[in-house]
Structures are given as C-alpha cells and as structure tokens.
Protein backbone atom coordinates (compact mmCIF):
# COMPACT_ATOMS: atom_id res chain seq x y z
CA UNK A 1 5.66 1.27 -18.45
CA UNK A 2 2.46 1.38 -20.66
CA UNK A 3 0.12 0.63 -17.76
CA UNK A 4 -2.43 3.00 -18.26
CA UNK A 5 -3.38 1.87 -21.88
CA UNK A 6 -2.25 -2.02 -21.00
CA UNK A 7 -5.09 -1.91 -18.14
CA UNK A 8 -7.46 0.30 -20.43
CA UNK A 9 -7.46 -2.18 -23.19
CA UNK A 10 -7.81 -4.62 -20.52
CA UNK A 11 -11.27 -3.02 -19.36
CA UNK A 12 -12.49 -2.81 -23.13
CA UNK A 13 -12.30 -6.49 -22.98
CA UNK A 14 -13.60 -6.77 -20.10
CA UNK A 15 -17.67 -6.40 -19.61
CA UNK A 16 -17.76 -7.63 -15.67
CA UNK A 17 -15.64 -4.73 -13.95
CA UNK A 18 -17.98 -1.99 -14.47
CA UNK A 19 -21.43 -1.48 -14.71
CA UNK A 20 -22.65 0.49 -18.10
CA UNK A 21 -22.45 3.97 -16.20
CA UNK A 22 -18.75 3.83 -16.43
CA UNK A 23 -18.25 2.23 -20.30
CA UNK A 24 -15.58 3.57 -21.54
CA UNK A 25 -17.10 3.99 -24.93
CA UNK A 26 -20.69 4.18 -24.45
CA UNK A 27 -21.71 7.75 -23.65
CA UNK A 28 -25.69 7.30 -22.10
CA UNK A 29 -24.77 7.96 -18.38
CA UNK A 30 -28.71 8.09 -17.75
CA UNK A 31 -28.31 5.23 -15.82
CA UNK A 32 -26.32 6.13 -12.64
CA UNK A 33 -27.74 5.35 -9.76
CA UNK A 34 -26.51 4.53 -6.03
CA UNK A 35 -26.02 1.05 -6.79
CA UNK A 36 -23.46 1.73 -9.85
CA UNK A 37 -21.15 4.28 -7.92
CA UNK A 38 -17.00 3.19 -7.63
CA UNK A 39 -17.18 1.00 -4.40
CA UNK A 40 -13.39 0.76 -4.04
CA UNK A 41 -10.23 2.60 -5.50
CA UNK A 42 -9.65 -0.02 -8.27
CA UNK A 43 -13.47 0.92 -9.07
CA UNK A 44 -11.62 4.93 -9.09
CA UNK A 45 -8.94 4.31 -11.06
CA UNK A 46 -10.68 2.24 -13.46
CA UNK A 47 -13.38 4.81 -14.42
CA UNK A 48 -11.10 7.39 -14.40
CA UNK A 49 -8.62 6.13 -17.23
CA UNK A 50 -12.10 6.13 -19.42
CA UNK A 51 -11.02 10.48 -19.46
CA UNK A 52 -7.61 9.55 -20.63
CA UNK A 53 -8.55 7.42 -23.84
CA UNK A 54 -10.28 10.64 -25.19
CA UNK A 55 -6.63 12.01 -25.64
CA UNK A 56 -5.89 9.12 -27.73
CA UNK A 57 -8.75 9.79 -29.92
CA UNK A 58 -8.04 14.02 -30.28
CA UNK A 59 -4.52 15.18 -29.41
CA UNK A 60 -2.18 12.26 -30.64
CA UNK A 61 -4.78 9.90 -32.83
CA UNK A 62 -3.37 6.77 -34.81
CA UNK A 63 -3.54 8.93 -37.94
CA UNK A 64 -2.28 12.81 -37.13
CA UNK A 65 -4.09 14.64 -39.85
CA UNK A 66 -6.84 15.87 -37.44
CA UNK A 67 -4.99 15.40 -34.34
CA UNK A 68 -4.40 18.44 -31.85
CA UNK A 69 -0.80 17.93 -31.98
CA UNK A 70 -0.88 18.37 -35.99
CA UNK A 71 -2.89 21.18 -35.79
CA UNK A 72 -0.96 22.70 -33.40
CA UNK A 73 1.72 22.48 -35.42
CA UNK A 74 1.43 21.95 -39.28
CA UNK A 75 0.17 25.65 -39.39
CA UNK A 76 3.61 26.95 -37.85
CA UNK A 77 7.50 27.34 -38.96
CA UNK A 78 8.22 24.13 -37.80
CA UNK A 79 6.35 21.90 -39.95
CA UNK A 80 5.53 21.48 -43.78
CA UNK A 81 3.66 19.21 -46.21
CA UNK A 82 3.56 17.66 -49.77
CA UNK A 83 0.52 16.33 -48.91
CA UNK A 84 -2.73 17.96 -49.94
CA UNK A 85 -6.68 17.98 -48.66
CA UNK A 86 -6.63 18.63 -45.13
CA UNK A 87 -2.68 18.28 -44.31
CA UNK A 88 -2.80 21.20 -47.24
CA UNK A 89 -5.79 23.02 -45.50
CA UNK A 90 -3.69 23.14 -42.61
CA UNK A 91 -0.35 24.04 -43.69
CA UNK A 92 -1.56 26.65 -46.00
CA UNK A 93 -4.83 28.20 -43.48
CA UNK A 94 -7.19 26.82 -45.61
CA UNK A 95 -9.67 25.80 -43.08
CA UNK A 96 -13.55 26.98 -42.94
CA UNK A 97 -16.36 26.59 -40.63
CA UNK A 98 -17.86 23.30 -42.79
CA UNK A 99 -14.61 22.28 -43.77
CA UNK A 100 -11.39 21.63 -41.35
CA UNK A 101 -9.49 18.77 -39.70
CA UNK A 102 -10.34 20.57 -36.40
CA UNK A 103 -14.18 19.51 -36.21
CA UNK A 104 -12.59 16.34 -34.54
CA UNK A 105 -10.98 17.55 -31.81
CA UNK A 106 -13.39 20.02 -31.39
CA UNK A 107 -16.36 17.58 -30.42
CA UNK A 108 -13.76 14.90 -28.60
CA UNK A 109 -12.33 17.48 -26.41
CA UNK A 110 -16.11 18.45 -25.47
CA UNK A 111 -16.47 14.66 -24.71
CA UNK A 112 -13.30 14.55 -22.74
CA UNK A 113 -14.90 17.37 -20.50
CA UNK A 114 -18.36 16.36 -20.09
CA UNK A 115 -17.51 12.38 -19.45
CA UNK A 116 -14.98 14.39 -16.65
CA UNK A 117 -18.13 15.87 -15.39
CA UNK A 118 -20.42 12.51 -15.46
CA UNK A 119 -17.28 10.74 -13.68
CA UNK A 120 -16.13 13.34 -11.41
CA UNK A 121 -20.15 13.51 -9.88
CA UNK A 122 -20.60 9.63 -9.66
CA UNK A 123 -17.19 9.95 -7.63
CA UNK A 124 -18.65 12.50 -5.13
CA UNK A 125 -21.35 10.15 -4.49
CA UNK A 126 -19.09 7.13 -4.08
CA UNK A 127 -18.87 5.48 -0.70
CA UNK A 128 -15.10 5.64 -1.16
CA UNK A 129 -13.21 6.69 1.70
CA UNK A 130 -12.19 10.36 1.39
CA UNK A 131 -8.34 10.62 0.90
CA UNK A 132 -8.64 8.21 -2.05
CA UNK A 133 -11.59 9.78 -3.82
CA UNK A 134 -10.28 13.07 -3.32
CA UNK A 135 -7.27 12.55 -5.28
CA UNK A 136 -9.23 10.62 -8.38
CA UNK A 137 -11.53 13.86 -8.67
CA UNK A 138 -8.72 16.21 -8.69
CA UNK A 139 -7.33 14.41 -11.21
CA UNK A 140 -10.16 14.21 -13.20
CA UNK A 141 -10.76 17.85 -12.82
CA UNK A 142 -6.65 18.67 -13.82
CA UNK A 143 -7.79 16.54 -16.91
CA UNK A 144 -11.14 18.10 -17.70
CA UNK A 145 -8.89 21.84 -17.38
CA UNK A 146 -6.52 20.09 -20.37
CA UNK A 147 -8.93 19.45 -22.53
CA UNK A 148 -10.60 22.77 -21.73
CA UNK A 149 -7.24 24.42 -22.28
CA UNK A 150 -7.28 22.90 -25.74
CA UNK A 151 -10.35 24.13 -26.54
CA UNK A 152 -9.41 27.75 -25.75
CA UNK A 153 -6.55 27.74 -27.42
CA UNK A 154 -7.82 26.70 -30.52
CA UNK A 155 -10.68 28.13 -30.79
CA UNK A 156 -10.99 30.40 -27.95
CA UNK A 157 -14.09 30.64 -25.34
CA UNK A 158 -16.60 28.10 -25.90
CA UNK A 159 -19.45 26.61 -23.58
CA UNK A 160 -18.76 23.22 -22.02
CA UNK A 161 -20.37 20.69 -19.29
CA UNK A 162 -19.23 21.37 -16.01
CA UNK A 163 -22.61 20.92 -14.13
CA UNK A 164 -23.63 17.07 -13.74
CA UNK A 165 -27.41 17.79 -13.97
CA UNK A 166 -26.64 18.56 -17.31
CA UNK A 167 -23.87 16.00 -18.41
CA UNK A 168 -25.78 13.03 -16.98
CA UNK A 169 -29.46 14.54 -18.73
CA UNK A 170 -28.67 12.58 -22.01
CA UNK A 171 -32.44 14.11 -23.26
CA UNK A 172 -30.99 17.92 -22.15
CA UNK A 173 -31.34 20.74 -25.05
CA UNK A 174 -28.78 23.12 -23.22
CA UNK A 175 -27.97 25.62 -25.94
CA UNK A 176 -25.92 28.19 -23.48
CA UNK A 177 -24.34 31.08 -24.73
CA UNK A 178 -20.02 31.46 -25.20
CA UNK A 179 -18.64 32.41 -21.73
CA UNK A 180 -16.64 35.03 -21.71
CA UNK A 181 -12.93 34.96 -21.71
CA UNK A 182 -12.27 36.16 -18.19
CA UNK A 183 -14.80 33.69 -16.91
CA UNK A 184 -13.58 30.56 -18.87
CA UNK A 185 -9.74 30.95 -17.57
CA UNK A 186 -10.85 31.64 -14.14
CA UNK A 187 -13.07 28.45 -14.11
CA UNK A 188 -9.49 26.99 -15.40
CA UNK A 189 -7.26 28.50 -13.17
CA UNK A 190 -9.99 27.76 -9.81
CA UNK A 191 -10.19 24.02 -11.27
CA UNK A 192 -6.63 23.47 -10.33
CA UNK A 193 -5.62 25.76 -7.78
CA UNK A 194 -8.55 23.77 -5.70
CA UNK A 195 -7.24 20.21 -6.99
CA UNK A 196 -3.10 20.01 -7.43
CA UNK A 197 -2.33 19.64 -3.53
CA UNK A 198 -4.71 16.60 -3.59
CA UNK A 199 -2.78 14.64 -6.64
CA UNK A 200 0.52 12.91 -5.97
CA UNK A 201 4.33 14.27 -5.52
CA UNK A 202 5.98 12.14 -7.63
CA UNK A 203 5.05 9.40 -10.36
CA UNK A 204 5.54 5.56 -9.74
CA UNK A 205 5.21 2.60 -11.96
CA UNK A 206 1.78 2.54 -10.61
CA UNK A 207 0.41 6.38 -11.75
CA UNK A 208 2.85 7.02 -14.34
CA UNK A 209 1.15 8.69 -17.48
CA UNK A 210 -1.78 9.93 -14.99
CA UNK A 211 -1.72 14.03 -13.50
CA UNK A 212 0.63 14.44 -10.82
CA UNK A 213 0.91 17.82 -8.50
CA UNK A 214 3.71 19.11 -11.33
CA UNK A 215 1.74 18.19 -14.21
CA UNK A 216 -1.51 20.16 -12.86
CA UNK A 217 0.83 22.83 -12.44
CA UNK A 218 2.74 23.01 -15.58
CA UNK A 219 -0.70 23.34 -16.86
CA UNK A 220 -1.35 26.20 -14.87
CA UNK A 221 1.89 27.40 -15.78
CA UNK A 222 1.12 27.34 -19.36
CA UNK A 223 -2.38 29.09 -19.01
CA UNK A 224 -0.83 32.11 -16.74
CA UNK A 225 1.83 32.07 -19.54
CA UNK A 226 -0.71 32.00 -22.68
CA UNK A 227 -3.00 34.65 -20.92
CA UNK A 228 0.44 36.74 -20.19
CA UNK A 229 -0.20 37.06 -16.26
CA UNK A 230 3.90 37.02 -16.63
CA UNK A 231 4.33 37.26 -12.15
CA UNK A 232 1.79 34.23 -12.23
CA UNK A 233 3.96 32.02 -14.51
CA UNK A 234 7.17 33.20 -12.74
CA UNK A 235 5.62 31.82 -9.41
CA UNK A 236 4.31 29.21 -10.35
CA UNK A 237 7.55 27.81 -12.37
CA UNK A 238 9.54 28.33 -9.29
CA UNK A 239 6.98 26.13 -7.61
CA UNK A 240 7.38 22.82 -9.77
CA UNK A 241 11.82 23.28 -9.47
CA UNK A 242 11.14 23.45 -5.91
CA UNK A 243 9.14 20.00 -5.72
CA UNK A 244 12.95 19.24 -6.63
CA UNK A 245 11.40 16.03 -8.93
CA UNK A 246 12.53 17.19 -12.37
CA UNK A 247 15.58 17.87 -14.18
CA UNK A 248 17.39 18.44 -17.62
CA UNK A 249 18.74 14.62 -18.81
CA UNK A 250 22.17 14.78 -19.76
CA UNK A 251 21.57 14.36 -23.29
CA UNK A 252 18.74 15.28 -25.53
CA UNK A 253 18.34 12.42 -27.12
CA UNK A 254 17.91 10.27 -24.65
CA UNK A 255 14.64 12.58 -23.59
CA UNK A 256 12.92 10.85 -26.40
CA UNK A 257 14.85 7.67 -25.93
CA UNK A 258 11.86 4.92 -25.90
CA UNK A 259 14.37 3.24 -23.92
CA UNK A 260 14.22 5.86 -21.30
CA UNK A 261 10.23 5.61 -21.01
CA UNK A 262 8.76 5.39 -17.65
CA UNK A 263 9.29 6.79 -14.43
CA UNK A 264 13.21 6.85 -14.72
CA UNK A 265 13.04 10.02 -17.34
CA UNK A 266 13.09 13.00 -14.53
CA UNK A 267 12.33 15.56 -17.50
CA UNK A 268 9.47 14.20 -18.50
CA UNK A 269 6.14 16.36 -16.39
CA UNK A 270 3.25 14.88 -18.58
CA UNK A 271 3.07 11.79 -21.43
CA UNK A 272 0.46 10.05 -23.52
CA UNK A 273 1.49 6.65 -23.34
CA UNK A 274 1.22 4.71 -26.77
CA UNK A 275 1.51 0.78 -27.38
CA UNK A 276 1.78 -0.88 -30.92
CA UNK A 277 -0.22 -3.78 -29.65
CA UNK A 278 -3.60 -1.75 -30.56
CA UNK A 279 -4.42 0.30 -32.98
CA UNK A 280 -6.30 3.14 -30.86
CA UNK A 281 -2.95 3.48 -28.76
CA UNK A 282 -0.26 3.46 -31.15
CA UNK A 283 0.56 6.66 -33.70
CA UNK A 284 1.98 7.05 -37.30
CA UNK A 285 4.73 9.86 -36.41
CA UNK A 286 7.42 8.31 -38.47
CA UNK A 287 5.38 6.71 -41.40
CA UNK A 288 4.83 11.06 -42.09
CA UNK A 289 7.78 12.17 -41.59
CA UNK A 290 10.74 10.08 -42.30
CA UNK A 291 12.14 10.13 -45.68
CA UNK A 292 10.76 7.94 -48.40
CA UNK A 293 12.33 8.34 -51.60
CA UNK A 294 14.51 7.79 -51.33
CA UNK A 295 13.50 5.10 -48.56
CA UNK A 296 14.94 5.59 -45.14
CA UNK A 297 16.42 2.00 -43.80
CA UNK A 298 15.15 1.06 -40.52
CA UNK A 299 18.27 1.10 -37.74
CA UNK A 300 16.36 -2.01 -36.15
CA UNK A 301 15.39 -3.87 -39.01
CA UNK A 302 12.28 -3.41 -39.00
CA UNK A 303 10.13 -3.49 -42.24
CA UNK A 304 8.93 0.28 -41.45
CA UNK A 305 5.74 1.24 -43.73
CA UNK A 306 7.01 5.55 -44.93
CA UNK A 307 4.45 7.62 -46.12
CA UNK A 308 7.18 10.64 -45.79
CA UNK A 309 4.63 13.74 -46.88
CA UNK A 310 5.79 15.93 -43.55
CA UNK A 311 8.90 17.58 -42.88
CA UNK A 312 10.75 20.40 -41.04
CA UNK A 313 11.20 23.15 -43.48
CA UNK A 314 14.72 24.05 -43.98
CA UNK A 315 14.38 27.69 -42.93
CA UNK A 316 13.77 26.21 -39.42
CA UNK A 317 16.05 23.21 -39.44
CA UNK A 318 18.96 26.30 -40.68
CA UNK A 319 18.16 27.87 -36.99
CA UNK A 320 20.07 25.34 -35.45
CA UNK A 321 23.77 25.58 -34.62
CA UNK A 322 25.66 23.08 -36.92
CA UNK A 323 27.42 21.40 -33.76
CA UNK A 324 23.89 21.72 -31.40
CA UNK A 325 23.20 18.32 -31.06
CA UNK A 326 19.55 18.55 -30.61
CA UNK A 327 19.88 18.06 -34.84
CA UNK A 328 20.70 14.34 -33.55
CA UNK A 329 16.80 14.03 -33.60
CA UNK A 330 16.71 15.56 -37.06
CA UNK A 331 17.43 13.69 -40.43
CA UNK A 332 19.19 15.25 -43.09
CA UNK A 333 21.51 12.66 -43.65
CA UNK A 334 20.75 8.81 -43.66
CA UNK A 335 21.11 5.58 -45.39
CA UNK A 336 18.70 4.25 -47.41
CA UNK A 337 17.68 0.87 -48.49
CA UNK A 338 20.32 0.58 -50.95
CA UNK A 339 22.91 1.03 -48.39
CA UNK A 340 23.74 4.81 -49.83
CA UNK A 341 24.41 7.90 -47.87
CA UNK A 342 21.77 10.24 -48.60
CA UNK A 343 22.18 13.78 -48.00
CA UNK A 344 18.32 14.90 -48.17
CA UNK A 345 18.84 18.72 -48.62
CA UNK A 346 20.19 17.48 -52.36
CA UNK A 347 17.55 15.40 -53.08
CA UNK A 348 15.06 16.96 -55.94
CA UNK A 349 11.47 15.21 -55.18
CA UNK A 350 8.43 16.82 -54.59
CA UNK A 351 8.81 15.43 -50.95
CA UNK A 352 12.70 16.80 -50.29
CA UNK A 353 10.82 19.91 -48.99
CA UNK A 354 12.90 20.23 -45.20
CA UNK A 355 14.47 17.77 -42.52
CA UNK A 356 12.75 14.69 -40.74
CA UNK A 357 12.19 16.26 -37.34
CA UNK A 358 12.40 12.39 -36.02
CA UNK A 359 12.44 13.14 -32.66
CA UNK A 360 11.80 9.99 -31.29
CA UNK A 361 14.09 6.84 -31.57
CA UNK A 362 12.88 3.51 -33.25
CA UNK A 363 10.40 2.05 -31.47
CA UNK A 364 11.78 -2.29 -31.67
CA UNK A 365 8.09 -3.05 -31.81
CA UNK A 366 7.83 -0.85 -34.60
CA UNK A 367 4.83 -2.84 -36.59
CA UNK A 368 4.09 -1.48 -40.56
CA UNK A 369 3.10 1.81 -39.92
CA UNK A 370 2.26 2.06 -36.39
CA UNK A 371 4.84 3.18 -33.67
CA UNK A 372 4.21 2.67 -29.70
CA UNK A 373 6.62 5.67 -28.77
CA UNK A 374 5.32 7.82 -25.93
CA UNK A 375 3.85 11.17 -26.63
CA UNK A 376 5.62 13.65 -24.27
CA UNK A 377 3.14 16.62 -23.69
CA UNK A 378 4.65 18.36 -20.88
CA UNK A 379 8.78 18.14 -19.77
CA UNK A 380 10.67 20.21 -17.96
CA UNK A 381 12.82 21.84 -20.11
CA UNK A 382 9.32 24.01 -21.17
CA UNK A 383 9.43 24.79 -17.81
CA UNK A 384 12.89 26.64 -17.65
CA UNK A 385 12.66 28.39 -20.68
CA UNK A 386 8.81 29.90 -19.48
CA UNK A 387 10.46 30.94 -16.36
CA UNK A 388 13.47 32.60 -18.82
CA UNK A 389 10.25 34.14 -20.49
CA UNK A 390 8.35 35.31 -17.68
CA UNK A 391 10.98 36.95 -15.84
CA UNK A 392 12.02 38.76 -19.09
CA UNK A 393 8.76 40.25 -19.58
CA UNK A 394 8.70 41.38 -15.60
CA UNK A 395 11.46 43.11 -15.59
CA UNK A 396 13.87 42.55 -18.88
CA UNK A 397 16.98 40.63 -19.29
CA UNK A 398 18.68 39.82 -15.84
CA UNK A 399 21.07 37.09 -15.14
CA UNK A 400 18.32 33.81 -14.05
CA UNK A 401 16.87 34.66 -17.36
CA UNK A 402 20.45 34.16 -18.71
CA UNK A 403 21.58 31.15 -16.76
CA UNK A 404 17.98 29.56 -17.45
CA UNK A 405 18.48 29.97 -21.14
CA UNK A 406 21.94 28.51 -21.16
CA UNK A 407 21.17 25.39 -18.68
CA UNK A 408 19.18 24.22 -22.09
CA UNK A 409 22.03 25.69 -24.43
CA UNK A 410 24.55 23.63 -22.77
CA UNK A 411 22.98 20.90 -22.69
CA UNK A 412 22.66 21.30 -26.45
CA UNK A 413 26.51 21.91 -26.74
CA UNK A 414 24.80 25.17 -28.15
CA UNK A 415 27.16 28.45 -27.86
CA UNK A 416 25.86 30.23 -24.67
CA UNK A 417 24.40 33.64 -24.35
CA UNK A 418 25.67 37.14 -22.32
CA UNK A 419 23.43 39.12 -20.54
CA UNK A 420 25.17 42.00 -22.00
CA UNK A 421 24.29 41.37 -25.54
CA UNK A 422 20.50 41.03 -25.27
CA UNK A 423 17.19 43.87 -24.68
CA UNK A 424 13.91 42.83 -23.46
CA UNK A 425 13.15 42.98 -27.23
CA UNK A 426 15.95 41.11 -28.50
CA UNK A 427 15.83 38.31 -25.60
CA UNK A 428 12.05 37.88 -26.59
CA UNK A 429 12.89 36.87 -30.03
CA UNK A 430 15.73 35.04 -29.36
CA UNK A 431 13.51 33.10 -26.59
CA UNK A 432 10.71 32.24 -29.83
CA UNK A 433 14.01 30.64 -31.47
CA UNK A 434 14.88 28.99 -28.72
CA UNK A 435 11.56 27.29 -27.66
CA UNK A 436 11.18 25.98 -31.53
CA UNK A 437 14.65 24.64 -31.35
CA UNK A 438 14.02 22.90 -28.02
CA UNK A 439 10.28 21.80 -28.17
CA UNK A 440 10.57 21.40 -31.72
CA UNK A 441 7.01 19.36 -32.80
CA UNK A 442 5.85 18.94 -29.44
CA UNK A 443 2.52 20.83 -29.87
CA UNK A 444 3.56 23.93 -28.75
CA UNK A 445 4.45 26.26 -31.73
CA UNK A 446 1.20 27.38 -32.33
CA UNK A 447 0.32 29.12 -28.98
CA UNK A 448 3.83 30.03 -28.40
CA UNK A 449 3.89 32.23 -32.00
CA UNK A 450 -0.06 33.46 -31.03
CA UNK A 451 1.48 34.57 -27.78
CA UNK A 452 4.59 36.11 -28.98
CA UNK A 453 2.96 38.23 -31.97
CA UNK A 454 4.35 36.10 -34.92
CA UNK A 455 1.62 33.45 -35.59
CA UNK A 456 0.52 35.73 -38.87
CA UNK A 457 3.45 37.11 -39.39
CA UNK A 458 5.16 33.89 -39.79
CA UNK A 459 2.76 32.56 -42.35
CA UNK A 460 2.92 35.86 -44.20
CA UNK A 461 6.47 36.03 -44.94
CA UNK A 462 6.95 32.29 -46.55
CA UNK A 463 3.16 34.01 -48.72
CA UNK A 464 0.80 32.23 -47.14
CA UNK A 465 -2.71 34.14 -47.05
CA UNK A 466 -2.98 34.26 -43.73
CA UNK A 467 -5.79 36.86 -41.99
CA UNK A 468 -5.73 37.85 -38.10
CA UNK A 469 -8.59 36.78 -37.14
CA UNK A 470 -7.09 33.14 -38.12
CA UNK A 471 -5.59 33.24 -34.65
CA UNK A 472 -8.27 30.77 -33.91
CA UNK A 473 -9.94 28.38 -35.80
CA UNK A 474 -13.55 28.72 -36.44
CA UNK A 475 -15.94 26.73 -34.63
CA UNK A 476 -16.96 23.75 -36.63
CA UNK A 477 -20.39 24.40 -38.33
CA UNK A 478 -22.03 20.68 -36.98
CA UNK A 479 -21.95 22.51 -33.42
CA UNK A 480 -23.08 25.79 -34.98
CA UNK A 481 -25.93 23.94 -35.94
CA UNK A 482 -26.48 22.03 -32.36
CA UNK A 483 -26.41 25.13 -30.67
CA UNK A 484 -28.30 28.47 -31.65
CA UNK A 485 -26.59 30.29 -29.40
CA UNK A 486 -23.59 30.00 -30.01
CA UNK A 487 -21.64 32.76 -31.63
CA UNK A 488 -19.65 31.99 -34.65
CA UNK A 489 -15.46 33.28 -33.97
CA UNK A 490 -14.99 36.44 -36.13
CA UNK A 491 -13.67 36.49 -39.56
CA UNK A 492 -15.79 33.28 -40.12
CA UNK A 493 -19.15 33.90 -40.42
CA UNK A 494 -20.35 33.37 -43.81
C-alpha cells in the first residue's frame, strides 16, 4: 500500500543499488556516463521514484506552512488561520518577492523538473529493452508536466530544464529568458499527449501511487480546463470515464478512509503516498487543524500532538446542506478530553475561528504529530464536475451537465438540481460552490477561484487587501538574483 515511499526509504539506506548518477539526494549528475545507465527495469523504477520524493519535499511537506497544497489553499474561502508569520502572510496576501512561504516550492518544483530531465536522458541511453523504458520516460515526463503545471499556476510562465545538455552541465550559467505563455502550455500539453498511451491502464499493488494513462490525463484535463480550452476538457474528461476504471465510492467518507488506501479506492486518479515511519513521508494535517482548546480526544486512542491554528471559516462550512453528509469530514461537534460534547461554533478562543475540515480519518499509526494518511491529488469526482463545467461553458446548462452535478449531489444526500432553474451564469456559480464543497482542501481552490473570476473578489469581500495582479505570486527574489533575465511578475517589482 505505501510501496513507493517503503522502497524509496529503502534506497536511501541503501548505497549499493545505484551508482551516484542516480542519488536520490545528491544533485551533481556530472558524472553519467555509459557505464552508470539503468541496466534493467528495477534499475528504471528505482531512479525514477528519486522524481517522486521531490513532491514530498514541495506539495505535501511534513510541516504545510510552505507546502503547495497550503498555498494553494490558505489564500482561498476555504481555509483560515490564527496563526501569524507566514501562515498570516498567506491567509491575508501578505507575500513579497524577498519574503513568502512560496520560495520553497518554487526552487523544489524546478528540481523536480530538471532531475526529470537528468533521469529521463540517462533512460534514453539505457540498454533497456524498449517497451519497458518507454513507459518509465513517459512517466517521468507526465511527472516533470506536474511539477511544471505547479509552477504555472503559481507563478505563471517561468524558464525550466528540459534540455539534458543543460541539466546534466552542473558548471552551466543558463540565464534564459521567461517563455511565453502559449509556448510553456504547449510544451505541457505535447509532453503528455506524446507520453499517456505509453503508461499503464490501470494501477496494481505494484505501480500504485506512480502516473497511470488517467492520471496523465486528468492532468491534461486540468491544464485544458485552467487555460479555458472548454471542447479540450470536455474531450478529454469523456476519455478517462471511458477507460471505465473509476467511479464515485458509495460514501464520501470512505474516499478518505485510510482504510480504503490502495488500489481498491476506484475514485482515487492520483495520490502522494505518506508513511509515519519517516519523517520526510509523513504530514502534520491534523496537528493544524483539529481543535485544541478545547482538546479534541483521539477516536483511536492515540496520544495525538494539536497545534489547531487552521480551520474552515464558517462562511464556507454554512455552504453546506445541514443533512449533506460530506460535513461527516468536518468537525463542529466533538468530544474532548474531558469526555464533554463540544459544540465548536460556541466556543470563544482566539482559535474557534471556523470548522476542522478533517477530511481524513485517524490514521492508527498516528505518532505525536505526524500522520501517514495518503495525500489524494487527483480523484474522480474532479473529473465529473470539470466535465459539468466544460460543457456549461460550450454550450450552457443542458441535461449531462445536470445529471453530472447530481451523481456527486446524491452521493452527498445533497438536494438535487433542475435544469430548469439554472443559466449559464447561475450554473457557473453554483458549480464554484459545488467544487469547494466537494474538493474541499484538496489543493484546488486557488486555481479554481483564478479561473472562475473570484480569486480577488473573494479576498475582498471578507477586507482583505488583495490587488489583481496577486493572481500569481511573485517570483522569489533568490532566483531573481540567479538569473538576470528573468522578468520579475507584475505588481512586484520593487
């Protein structure tokens, strides 16, 4: 179930599998050479789960106050803090060029791509037969397109290492100029439509947590959808239902059931597997966001370290239907230590600021602060309601767009919704509603308000002093000062 990071801690331990070239940790790749290529597929797989451990280190890190998913999310609806520094900075759009949470991801997502690039080269030159290799290099390139697809998203067009000449020329002084937009999601789009055949179907014990053909293209999906190519995202979402590998679980909760982990959970598309048994692969959800004063009591016992400084405003948990049970996930009420029913919404702390959007259930290995819960980045639930989204924007409201919404509704024992009732206008907003409730602090708030208009707007009304151009965040100033070519993102210059 966890064999991804189980065999990647395995390799850290390990100095005889691999020759330096393919260190996990070590970044001088000047020393490739014909003798160090993978020889076999174990050689493949091994080198390639070096790409993976960078999203460990950016987009769910042990400690979430840098971490892509936070900043995808602490600067939205969906999410609030009592916290200050840079959980303040991010809540409140704070953040400046020499000063933001988002330097981090910034330079590991970089790393993610060019290590890709060093990998993804040594591959080509393996003496691997060719069915095999093929399918590790599209995988790594599906990968290298994530972490490019972060990048864009946060802070919009930058360069990165695609060419090996330059990713393996540790002494290189490439200062290149930022691509333009156009160019940067074609080079994504190309990446994938040239790889996804190559990867596999469906997920086994074996690849589970690695890109298979629906992950690469729910990614896709969700670039067509982000760069509002509306027929693009339609076709494409039609082509993951018809691999006819996913569906909706019958409840919600079991989604995020750690129980349910592995390759039994038919919604899940995409995860980032997490294990309590070392510190670089486990995460600190719960210790922000469950309640601690007073102190939430563990349901399994466990002697659970709370730090409780995040929470789901109440404005967003009050979007919810009171019988949808998607609030199952979400604490309002709970006992606490003492044994007493708390109602949080009545509490008066400086931390009683919204709900615990929990999420996920107890992990049994649950050790102090650290949880081993899988991080589920794609599912396909996001796929259903971007197909309800893209169709609406074709051509309005229709019926699929209808029945779409409502597969998710029902499952929710959420009150279904009439065609009749609904615009192209209205059925956008309601659809903005809808994805919070559903993928409610999955990373996804933060594009999905950018692309719907309502990023700013959002932040405005609840008198935050937001500006436009904080769309994006600015590029941090260490790689303005790497690079002197590179073009600062407006609004942040001085």
């Amino acid at each position: 179930m966890k064999r991804i990071y189980l065999n990647l801690i395995y390799l850290l331990l390990s100095s005889s599998i691999l020759t330096s070239c393919f260190d996990l940790e070590y970044e001088n790749f000047s020393k490739i050479n014909s003798e160090s290529f993978p020889k076999s597929e174990a050689d493949l797989e091994a080198a390639s789960i070096g790409v993976y451990h960078t999203l460990s280190k950016s987009f769910v890190m042990v400690y979430l106050d840098g971490s892509g998913f936070m900043l995808n999310t602490l600067c939205t609806d969906e999410l609030n803090t009592s916290w200050g520094h840079v959980w303040n900075q991010t809540d409140n759009f704070l953040w400046a060029a020499n000063d933001m949470a988002g330097s981090t991801v910034y330079e590991e997502y970089n790393k993610g791509i060019t290590k890709a690039t060093r990998i993804i080269d040594a591959f080509q030159k393996s003496s691997v037969e060719e069915e095999k290799k093929n399918k590790y290099i599209a995988e790594l390139r599906v990968l290298r397109v994530l972490y490019a697809k972060y990048l864009y998203s946060m802070f919009g067009a930058v360069p990165i290492v695609t060419d090996p000449e330059i990713a393996n020329d540790v002494y290189s002084e490439w200062n290149p100029e930022r691509p333009t937009d156009q160019d940067y999601v074609s080079f994504m789009v190309t990446e994938i439509l040239e790889s996804y055949e190559y990867l596999d179907k469906t997920v086994s014990a074996e690849n589970y947590g690695r890109f298979t053909k629906g992950a690469a293209l729910t990614l896709l999906m969700k670039i067509y959808l982000n760069d509002k190519r509306w027929q693009k995202a339609a076709d494409i979402s039609k082509e993951i239902m018809d691999l006819s590998v996913y569906e909706l679980l019958p409840s919600y909760k079991s989604v995020f059931d750690i129980e349910n982990e592995g390759v039994g959970n038919k919604e899940v598309i995409f995860p980032i597997q997490r294990i309590t048994s070392n510190t670089d692969y486990a995460w600190t959800y719960f210790a922000c966001i469950m309640p601690s004063t007073p102190l939430y009591k563990s349901q399994n016992g466990n002697q659970m370290q709370i730090w409780g400084g995040l929470k789901m405003p109440w404005s967003f948990y009050d979007k919810y239907e009171s019988n949808d049970t998607r609030l199952e996930t979400i604490v309002r009420y709970y006992e606490d230590n003492d044994g007493n029913t708390v109602d949080f919404r009545e509490i008066n702390h400086p931390k009683a600021i919204g709900a615990a959007p929990m999420k996920y259930s107890e992990d049994p290995d649950h050790k102090g602060a650290l949880q081993g819960n899988d991080f589920i980045v794609f599912r396909y639930a996001d796929v259903i309601l971007s197909r309800a989204e893209a169709l609406n924007e074709i051509s309005g409201p229709n019926q699929e767009c209808i029945d779409l919404i409502n597969l998710v509704r029902k499952r929710a024992n959420a009150t279904l919704i009439n065609l009749g009732d609904y615009s192209k206008e209205t059925l956008r907003d309601f659809l903005l509603d809808e994805r919070g409730r559903e993928l409610y602090c999955e990373g996804h708030r933060r594009p999905d308000l950018i692309r719907f208009g309502k990023f700013i707007e959002k932040a405005q009304k609840v008198g935050i002093n937001a500006a436009p151009h904080q769309v994006l965040f600015p590029i941090p100033q260490s790689a303005m000062n790497e690079n002197p070519n590179l073009v600062q993102n407006p609004g942040y210059e001085n």
